[in-house]
C-alpha atoms as a PDB file:
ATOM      1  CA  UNK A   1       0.000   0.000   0.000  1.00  0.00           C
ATOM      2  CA  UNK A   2       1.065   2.973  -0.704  1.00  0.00           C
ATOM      3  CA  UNK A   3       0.100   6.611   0.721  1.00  0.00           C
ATOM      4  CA  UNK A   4       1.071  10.112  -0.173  1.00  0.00           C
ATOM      5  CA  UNK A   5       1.862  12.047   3.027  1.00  0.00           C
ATOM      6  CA  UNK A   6       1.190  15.576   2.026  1.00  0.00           C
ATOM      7  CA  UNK A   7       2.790  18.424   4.131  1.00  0.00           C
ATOM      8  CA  UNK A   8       0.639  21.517   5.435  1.00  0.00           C
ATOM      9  CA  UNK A   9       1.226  25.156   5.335  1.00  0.00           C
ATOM     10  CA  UNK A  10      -0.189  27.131   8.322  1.00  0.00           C
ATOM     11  CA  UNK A  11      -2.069  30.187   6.610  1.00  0.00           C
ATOM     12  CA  UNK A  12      -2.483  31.471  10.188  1.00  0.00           C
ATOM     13  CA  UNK A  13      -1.047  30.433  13.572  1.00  0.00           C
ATOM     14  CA  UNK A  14      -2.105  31.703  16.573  1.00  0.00           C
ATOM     15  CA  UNK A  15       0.478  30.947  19.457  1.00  0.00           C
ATOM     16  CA  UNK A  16      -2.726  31.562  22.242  1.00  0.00           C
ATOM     17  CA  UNK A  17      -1.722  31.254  26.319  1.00  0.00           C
ATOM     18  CA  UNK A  18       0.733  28.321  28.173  1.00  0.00           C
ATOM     19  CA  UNK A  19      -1.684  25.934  29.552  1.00  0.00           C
ATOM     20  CA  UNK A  20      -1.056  24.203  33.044  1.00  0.00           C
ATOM     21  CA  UNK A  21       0.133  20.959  30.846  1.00  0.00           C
ATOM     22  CA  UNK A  22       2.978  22.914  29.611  1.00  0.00           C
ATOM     23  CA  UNK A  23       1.607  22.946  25.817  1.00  0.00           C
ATOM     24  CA  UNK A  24       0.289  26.393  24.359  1.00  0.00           C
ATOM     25  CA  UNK A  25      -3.203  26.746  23.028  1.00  0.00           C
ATOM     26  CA  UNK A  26      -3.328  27.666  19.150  1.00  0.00           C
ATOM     27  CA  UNK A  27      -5.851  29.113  16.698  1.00  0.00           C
ATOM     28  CA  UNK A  28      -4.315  28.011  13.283  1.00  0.00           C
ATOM     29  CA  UNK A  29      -5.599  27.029   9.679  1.00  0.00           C
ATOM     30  CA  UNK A  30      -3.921  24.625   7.946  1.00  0.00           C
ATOM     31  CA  UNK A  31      -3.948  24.282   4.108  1.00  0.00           C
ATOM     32  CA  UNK A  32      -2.406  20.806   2.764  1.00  0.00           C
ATOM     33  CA  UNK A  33      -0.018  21.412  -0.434  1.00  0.00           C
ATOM     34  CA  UNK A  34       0.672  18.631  -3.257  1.00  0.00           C
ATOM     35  CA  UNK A  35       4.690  18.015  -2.101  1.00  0.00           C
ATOM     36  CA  UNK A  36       4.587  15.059  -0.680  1.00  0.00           C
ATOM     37  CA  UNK A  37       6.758  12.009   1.110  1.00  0.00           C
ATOM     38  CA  UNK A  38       5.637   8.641  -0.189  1.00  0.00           C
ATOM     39  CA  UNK A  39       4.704   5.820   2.696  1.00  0.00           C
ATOM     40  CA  UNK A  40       4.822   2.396   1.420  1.00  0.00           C
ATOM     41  CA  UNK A  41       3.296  -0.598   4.169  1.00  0.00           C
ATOM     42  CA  UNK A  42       4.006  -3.897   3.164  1.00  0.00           C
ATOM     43  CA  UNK A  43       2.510  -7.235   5.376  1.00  0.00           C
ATOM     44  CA  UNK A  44       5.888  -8.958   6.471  1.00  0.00           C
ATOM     45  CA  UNK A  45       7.203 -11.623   8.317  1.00  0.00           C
ATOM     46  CA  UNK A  46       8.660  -8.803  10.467  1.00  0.00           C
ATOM     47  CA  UNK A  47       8.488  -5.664  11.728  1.00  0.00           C
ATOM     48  CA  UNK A  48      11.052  -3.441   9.677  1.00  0.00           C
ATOM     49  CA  UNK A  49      11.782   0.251   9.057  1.00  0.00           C
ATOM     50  CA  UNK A  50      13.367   2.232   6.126  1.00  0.00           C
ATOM     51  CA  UNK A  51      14.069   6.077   5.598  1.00  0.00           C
ATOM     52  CA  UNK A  52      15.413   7.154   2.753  1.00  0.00           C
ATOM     53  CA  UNK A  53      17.188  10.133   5.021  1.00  0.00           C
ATOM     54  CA  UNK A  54      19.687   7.978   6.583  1.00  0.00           C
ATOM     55  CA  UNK A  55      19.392  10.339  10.110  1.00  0.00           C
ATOM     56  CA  UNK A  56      15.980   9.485  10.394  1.00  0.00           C
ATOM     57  CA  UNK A  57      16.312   5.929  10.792  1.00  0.00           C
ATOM     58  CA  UNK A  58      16.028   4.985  13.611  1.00  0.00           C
ATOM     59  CA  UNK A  59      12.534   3.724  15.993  1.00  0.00           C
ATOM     60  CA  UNK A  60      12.315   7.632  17.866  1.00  0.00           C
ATOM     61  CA  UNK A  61      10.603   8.165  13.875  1.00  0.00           C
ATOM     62  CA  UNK A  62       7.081   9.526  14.291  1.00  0.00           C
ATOM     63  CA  UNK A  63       6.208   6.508  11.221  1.00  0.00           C
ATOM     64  CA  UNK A  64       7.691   3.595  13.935  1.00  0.00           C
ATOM     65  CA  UNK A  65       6.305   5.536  16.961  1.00  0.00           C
ATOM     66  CA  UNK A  66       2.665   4.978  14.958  1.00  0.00           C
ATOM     67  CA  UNK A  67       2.797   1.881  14.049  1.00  0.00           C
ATOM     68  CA  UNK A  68       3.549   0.650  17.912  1.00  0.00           C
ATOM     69  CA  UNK A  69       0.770   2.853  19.487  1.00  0.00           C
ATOM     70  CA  UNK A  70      -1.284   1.322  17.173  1.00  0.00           C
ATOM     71  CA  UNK A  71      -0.357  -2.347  17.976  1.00  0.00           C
ATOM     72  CA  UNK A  72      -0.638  -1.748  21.817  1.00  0.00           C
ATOM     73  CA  UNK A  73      -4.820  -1.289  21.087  1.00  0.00           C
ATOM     74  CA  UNK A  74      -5.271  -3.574  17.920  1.00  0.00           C
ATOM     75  CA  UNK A  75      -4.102  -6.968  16.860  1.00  0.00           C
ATOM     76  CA  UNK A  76      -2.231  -6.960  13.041  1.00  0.00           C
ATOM     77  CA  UNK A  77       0.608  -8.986  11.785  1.00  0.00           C
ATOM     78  CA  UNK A  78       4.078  -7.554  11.108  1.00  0.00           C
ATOM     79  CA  UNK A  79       4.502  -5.036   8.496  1.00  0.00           C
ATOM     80  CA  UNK A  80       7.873  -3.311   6.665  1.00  0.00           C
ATOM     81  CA  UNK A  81       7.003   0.670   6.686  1.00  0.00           C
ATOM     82  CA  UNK A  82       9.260   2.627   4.095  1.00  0.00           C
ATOM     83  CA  UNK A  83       9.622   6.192   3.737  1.00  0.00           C
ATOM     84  CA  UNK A  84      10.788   8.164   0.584  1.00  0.00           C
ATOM     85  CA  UNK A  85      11.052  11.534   2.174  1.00  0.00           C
ATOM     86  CA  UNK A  86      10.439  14.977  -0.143  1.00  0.00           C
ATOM     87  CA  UNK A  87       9.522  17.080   2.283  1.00  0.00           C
ATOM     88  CA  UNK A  88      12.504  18.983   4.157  1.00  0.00           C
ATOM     89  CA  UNK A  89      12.329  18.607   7.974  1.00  0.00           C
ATOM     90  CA  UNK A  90      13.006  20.957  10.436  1.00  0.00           C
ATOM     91  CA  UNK A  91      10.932  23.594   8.187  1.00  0.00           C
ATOM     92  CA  UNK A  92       7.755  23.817   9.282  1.00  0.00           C
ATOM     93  CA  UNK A  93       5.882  21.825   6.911  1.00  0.00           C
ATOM     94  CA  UNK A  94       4.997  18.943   8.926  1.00  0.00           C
ATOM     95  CA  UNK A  95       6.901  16.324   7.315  1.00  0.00           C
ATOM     96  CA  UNK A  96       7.308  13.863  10.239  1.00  0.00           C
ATOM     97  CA  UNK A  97       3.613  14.374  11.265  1.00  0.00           C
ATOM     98  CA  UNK A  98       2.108  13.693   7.776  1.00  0.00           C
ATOM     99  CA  UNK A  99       4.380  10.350   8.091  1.00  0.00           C
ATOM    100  CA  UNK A 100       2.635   9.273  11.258  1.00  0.00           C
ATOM    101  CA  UNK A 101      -0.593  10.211   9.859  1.00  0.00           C
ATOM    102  CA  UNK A 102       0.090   8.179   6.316  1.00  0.00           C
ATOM    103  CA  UNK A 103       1.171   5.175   9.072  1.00  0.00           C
ATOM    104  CA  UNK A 104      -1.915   5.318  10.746  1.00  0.00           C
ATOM    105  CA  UNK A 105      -4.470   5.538   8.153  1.00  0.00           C
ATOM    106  CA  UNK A 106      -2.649   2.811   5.798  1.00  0.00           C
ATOM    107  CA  UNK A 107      -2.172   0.158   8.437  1.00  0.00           C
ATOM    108  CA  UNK A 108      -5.835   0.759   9.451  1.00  0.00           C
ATOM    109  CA  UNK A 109      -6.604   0.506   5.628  1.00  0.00           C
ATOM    110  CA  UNK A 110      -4.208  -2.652   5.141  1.00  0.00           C
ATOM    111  CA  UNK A 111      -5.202  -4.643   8.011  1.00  0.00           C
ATOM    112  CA  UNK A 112      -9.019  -3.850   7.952  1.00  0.00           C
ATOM    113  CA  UNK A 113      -9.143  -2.476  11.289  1.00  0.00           C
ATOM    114  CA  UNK A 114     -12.419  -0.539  10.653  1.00  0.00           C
ATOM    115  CA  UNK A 115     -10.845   2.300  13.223  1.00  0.00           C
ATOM    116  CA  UNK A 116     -13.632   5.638  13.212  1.00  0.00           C
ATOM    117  CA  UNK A 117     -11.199   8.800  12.039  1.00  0.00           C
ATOM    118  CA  UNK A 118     -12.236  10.375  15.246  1.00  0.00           C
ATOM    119  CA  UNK A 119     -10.561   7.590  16.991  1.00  0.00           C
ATOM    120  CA  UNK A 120      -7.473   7.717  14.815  1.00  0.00           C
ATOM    121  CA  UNK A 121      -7.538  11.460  15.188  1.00  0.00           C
ATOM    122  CA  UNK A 122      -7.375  10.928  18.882  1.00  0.00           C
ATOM    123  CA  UNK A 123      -4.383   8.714  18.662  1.00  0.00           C
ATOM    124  CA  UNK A 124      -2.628  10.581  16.107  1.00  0.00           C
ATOM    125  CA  UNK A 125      -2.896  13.368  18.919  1.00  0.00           C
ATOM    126  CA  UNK A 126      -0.523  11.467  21.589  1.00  0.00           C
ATOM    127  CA  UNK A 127       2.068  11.344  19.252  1.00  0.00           C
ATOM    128  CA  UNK A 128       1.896  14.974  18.068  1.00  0.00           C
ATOM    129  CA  UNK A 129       0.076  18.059  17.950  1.00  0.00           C
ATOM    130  CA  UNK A 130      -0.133  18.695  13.949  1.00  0.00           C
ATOM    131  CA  UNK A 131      -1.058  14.604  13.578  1.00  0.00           C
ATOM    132  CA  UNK A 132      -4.567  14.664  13.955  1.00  0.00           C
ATOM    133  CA  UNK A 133      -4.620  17.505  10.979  1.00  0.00           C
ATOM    134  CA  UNK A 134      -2.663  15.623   8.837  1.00  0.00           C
ATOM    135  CA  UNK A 135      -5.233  12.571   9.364  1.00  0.00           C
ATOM    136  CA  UNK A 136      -7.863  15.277   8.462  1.00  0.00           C
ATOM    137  CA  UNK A 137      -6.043  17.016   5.517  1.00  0.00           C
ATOM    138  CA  UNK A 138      -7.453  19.133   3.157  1.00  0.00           C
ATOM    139  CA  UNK A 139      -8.417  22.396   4.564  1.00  0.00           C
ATOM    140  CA  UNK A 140      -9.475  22.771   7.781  1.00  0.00           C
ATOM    141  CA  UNK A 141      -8.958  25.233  11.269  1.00  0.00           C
ATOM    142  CA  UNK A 142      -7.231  23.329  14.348  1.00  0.00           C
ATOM    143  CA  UNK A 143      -8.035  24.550  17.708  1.00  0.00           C
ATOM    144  CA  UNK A 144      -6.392  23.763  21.273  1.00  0.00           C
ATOM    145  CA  UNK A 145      -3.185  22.242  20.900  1.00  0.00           C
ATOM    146  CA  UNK A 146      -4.285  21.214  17.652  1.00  0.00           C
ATOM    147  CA  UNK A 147      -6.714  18.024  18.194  1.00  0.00           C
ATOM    148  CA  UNK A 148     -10.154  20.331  17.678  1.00  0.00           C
ATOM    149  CA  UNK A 149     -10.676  20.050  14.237  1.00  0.00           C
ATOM    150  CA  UNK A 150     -13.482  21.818  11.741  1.00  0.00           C
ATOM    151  CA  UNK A 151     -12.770  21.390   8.102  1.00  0.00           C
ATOM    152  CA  UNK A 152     -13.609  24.384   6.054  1.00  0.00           C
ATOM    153  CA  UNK A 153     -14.253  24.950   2.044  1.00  0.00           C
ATOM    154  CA  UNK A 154     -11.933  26.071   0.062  1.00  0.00           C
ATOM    155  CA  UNK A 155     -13.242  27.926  -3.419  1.00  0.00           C
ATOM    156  CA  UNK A 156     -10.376  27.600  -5.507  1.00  0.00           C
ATOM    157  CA  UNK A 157      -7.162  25.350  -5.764  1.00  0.00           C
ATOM    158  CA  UNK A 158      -4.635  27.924  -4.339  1.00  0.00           C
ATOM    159  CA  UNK A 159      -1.215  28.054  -5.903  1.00  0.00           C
ATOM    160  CA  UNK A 160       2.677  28.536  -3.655  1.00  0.00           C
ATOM    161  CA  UNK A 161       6.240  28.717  -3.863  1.00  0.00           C
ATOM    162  CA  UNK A 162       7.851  27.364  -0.626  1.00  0.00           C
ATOM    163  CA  UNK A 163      11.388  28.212   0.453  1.00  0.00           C
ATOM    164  CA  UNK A 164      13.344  26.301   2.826  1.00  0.00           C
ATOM    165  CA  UNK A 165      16.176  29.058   3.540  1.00  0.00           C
ATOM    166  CA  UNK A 166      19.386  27.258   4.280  1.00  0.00           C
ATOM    167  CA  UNK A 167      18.790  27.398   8.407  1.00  0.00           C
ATOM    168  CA  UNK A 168      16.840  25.139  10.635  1.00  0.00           C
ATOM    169  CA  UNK A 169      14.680  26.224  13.322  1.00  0.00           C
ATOM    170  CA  UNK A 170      14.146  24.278  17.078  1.00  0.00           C
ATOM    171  CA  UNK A 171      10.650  24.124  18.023  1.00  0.00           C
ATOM    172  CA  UNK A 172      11.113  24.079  20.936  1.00  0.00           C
ATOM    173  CA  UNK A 173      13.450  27.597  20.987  1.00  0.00           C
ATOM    174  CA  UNK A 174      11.064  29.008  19.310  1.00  0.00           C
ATOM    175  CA  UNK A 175       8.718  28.367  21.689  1.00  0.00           C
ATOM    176  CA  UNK A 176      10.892  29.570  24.401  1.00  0.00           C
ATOM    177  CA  UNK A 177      11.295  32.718  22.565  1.00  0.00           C
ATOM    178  CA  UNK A 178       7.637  33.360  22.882  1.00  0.00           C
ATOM    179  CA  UNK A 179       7.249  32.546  26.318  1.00  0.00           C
ATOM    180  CA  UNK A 180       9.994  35.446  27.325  1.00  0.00           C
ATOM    181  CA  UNK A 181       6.738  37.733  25.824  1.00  0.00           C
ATOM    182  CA  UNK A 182       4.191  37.646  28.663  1.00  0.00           C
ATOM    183  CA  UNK A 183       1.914  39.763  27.172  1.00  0.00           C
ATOM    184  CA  UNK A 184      -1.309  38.340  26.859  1.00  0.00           C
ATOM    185  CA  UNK A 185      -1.714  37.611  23.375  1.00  0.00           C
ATOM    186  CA  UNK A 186      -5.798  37.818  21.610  1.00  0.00           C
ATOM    187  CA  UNK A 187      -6.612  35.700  19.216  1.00  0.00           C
ATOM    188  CA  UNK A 188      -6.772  37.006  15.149  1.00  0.00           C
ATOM    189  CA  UNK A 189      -9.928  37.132  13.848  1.00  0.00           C
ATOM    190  CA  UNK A 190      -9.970  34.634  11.494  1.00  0.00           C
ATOM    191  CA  UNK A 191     -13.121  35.618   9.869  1.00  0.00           C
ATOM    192  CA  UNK A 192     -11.293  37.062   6.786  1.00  0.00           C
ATOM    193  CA  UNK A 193      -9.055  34.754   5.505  1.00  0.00           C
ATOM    194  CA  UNK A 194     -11.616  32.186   5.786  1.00  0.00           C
ATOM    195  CA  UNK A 195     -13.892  34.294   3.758  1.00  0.00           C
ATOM    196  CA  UNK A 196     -11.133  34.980   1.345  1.00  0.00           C
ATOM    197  CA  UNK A 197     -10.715  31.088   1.266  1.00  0.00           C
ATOM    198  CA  UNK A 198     -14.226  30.394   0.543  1.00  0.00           C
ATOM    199  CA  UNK A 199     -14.328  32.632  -2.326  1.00  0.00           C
ATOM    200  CA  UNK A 200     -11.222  31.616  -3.902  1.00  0.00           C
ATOM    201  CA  UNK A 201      -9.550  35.062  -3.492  1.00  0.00           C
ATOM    202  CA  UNK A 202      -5.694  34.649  -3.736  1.00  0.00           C
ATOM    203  CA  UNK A 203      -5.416  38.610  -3.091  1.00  0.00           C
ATOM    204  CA  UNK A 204      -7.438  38.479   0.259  1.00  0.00           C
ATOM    205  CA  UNK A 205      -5.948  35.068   1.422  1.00  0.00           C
ATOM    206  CA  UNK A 206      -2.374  36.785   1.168  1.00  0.00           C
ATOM    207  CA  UNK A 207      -3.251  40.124   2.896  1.00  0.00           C
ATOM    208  CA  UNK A 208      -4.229  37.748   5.904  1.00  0.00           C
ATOM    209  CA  UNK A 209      -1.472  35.425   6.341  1.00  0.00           C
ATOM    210  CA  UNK A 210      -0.241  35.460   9.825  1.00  0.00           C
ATOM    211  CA  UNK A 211       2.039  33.366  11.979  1.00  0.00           C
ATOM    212  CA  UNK A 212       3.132  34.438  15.819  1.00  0.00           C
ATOM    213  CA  UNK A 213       6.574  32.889  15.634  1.00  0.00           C
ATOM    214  CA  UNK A 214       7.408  35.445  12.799  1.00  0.00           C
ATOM    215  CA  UNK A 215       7.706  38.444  15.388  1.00  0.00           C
ATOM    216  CA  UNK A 216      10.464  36.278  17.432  1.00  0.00           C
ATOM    217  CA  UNK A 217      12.669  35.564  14.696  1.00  0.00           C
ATOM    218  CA  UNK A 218      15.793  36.856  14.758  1.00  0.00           C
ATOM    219  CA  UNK A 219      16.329  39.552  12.434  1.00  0.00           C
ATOM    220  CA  UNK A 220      20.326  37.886  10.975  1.00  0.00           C
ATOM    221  CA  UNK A 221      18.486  34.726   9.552  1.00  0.00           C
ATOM    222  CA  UNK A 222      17.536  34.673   6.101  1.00  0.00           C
ATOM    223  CA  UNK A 223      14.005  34.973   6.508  1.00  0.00           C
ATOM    224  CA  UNK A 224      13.265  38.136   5.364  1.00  0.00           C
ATOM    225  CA  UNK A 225      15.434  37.778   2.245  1.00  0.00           C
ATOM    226  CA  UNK A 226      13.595  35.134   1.665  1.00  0.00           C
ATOM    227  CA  UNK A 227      10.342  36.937   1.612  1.00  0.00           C
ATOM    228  CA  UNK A 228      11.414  39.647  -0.468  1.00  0.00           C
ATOM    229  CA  UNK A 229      12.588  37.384  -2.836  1.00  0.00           C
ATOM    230  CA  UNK A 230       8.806  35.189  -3.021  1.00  0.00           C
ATOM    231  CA  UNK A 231       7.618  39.020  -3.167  1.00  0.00           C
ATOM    232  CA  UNK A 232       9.609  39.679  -6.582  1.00  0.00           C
ATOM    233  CA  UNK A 233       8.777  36.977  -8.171  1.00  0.00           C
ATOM    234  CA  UNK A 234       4.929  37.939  -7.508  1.00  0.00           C
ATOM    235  CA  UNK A 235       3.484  36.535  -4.630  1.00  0.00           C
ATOM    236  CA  UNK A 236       0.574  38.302  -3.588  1.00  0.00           C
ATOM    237  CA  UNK A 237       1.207  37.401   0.435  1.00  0.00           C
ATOM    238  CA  UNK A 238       4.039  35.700   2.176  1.00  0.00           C
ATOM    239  CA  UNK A 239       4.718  34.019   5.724  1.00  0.00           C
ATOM    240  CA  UNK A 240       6.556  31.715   7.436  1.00  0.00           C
ATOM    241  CA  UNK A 241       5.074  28.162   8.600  1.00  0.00           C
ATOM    242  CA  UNK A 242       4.590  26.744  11.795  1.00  0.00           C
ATOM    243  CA  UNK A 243       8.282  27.509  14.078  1.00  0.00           C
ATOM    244  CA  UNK A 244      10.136  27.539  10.379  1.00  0.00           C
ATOM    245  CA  UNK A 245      11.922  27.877   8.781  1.00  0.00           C
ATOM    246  CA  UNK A 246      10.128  27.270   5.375  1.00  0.00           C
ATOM    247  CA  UNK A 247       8.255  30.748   4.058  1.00  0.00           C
ATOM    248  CA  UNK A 248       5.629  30.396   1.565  1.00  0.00           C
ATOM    249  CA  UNK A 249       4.411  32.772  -1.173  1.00  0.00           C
ATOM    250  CA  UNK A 250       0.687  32.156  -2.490  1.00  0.00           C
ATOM    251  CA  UNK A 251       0.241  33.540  -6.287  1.00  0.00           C
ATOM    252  CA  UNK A 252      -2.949  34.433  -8.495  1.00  0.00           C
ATOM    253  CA  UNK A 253      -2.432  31.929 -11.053  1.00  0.00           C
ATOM    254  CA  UNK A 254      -0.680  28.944 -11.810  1.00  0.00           C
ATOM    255  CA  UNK A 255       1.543  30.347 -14.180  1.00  0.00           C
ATOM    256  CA  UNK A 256       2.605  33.117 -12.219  1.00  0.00           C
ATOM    257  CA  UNK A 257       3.799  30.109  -9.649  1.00  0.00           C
ATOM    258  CA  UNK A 258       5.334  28.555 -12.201  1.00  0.00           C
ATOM    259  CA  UNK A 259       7.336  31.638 -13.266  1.00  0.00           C
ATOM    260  CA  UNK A 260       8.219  31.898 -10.073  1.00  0.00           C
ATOM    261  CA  UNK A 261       9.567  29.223  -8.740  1.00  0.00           C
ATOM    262  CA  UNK A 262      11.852  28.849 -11.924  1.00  0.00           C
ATOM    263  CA  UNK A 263      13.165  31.941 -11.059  1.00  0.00           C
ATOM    264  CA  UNK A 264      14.083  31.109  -7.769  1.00  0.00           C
ATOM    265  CA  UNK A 265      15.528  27.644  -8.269  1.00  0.00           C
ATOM    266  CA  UNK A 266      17.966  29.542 -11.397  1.00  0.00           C
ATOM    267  CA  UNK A 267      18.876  31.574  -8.240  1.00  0.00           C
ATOM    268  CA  UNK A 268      20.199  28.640  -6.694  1.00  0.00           C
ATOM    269  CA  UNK A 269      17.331  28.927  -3.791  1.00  0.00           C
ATOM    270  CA  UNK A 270      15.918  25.272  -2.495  1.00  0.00           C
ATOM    271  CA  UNK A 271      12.162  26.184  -3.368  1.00  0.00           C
ATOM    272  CA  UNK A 272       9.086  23.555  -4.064  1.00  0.00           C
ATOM    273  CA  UNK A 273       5.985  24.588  -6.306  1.00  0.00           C
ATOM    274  CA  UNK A 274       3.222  23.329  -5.517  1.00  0.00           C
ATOM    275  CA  UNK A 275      -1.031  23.900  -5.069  1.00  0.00           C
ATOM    276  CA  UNK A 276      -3.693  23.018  -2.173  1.00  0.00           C
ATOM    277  CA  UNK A 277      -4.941  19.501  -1.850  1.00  0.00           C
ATOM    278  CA  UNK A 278      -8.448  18.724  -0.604  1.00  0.00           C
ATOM    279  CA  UNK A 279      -9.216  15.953   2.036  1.00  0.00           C
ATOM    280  CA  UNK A 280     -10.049  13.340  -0.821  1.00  0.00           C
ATOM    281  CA  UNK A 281      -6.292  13.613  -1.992  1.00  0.00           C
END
């Protein structure tokens, strides 16, 4: 079996208050793009476990973390996972989520497990906040520390540009960066953008791209080169998603992408082009 694991772009993210659990609350909507890692499950004699990024081989892997939380609640026979990864890590895009997700779904596919998606949801959420969204996909708004889910409509098939600048982000630092900020911080109104989204208007979804962890980056990485340079080449809005350090540039048309991203890659710049997937994908 095999399973496209499709990263996510946060069109907003709301870092919200520090709850007593030592997670934050967030107001975010994710959009899932077409670049993709490829999950292959095959029935085995025994359990196995391939990456094809040699560092990520190893059973701490969100894909081998999924398929033993899985077997500690239902009975299935051994199965060899392999993962042809695409999407860069450490960038915000949600790569090692979308494997646990892909995991998940395709061994409750394979072994006919007949699990509800609510229940997978809920499982996908002990193993990490952005799981239960990737299990979702499509379009959606992600509340709490990201297991409230509502899926929303988009209008159009939205068109990007994502940059991975060459610098990798913590998560956790970021985080830490926020918390020295004890301001109390209100949510957006997200009221907008998901208006914008509805309609299928590029021009108001990129006037309302937001992401907290923007205003704590530091000002020496490349980040806003990197958004200056998705700005030449035509983007109508840009932002950074989830802690980074991938920035995204959405576009009016697909050609304009196109043109874009061709310029970027002749500048030597590691950039993916790619469009909004729904839920079905």
């Amino acid at each position: 079996m095999e399973i496209k694991a499709y990263a996510k772009l946060n069109l907003s993210l709301d870092v919200l208050e520090r709850r007593c659990d030592g997670y934050h609350n967030l107001r975010s909507i994710f959009q899932f793009i077409s670049l993709h890692d490829l999950v292959v499950l095959n029935k085995a004699e025994e359990n196995s476990f391939w990456c094809s990024v040699e560092g990520l081989k190893n059973d701490d892997n969100l894909a081998v973390k999924a398929r033993n939380r899985l077997a500690r609640e239902y009975s299935f026979g051994p199965v060899e996972i392999r993962v042809e990864k695409h999407i860069p890590s450490m960038a915000g895009l949600g790569g090692g989520s979308a494997d646990c997700a892909a995991v998940l779904k395709g061994l409750n596919a394979l072994f006919e497990l007949n699990i509800p998606q609510e229940k997978l949801m809920a499982i996908g959420a002990e193993l990490g906040a952005d799981v239960p969204a990737c299990i979702a996909g499509g379009l959606l708004q992600a509340d709490g520390i990201g297991e409230r889910i509502m899926p929303l409509t988009a209008g159009d098939t939205f068109w990007f540009n994502v940059v991975k600048p060459q610098v990798a982000f913590s998560t956790g630092e970021m985080y830490r960066k926020l918390n020295r900020d004890e301001t109390p911080r209100q949510p957006r109104d997200l009221a907008p953008l998901i208006q914008a989204l509805e309609r299928g208007e590029e021009m108001g979804v990129g006037s309302n791209l937001f992401n907290s962890f923007e205003a704590v980056t530091d000002p020496k990485e490349p980040i806003l080169q990197t958004r200056v340079a998705l700005l030449q080449t035509g983007a109508l809005g840009v932002c950074m998603t989830g802690s980074g350090s991938a920035v995204f540039g959405i576009y009016g048309d697909e050609q304009t992408s196109r043109t874009g991203y061709e310029t970027l890659k002749q500048q030597g710049i590691e950039v993916y082009y790619c469009h909004s997937v729904s839920a079905e994908a």
